[in-house]
C-alpha atoms as a PDB file:
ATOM      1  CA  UNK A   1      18.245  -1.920 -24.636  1.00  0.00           C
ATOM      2  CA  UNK A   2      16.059   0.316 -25.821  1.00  0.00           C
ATOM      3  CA  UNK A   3      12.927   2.198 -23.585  1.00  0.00           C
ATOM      4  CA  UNK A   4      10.049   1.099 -25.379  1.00  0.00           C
ATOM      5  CA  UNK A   5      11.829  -2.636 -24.568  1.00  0.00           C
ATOM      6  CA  UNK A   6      12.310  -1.959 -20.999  1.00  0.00           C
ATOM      7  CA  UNK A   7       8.903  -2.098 -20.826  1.00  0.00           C
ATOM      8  CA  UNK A   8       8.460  -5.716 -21.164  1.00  0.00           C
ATOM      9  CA  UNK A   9      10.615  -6.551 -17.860  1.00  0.00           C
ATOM     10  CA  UNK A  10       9.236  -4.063 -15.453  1.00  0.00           C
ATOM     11  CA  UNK A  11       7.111  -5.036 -12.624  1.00  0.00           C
ATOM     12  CA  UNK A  12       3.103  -5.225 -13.197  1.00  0.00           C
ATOM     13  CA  UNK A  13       0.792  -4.159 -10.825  1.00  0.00           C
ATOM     14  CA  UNK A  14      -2.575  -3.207 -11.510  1.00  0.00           C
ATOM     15  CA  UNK A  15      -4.115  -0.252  -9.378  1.00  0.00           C
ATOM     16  CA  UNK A  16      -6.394  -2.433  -7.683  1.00  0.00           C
ATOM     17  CA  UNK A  17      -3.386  -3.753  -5.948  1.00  0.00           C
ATOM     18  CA  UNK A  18      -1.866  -0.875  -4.754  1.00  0.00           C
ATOM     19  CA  UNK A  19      -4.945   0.238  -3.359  1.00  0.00           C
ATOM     20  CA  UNK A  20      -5.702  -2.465  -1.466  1.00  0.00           C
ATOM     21  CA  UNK A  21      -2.410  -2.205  -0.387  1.00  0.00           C
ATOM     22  CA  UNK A  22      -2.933   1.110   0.879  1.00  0.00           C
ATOM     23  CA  UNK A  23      -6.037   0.716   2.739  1.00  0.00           C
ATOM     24  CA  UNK A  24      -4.142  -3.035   3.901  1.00  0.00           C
ATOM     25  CA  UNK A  25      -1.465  -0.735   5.356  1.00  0.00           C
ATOM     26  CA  UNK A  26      -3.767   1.915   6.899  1.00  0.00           C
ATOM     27  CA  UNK A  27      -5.769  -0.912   8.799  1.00  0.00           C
ATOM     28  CA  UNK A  28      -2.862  -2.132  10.637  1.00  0.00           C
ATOM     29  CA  UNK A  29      -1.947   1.247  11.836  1.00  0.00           C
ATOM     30  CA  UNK A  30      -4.920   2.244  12.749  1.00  0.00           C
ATOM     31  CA  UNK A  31      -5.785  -1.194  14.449  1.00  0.00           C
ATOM     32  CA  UNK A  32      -2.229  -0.358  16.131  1.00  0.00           C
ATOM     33  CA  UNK A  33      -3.027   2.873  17.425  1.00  0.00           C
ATOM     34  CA  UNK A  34      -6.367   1.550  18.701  1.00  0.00           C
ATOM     35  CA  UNK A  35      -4.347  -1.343  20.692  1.00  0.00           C
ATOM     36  CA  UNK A  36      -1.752   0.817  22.243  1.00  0.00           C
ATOM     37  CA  UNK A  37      -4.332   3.533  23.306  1.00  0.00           C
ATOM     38  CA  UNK A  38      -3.804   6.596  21.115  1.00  0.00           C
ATOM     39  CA  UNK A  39      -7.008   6.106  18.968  1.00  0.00           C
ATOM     40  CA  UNK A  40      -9.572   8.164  19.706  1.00  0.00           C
ATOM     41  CA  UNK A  41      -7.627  10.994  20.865  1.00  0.00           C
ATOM     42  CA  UNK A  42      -8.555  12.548  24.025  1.00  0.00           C
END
């Protein structure tokens, strides 16, 4: 197989979906922080 053909099999994802993904992720840690008490910082 050649590169420009590997192209056609590889995984899509368009950037809107890995930023949401990243903000996704950073919501549940925050909201994780804030239930077990180390958000704010004291």
């Amino acid at each position: 197989m050649r590169y420009f053909e590997a192209d056609d099999t590889s995984i899509k994802l368009s950037p809107k979906m890995i930023i949401g993904a990243c903000i996704g992720a950073g919501v549940v840690v925050m909201g994780l922080n804030i239930a077990f008490g180390l958000w704010p910082p004291k």
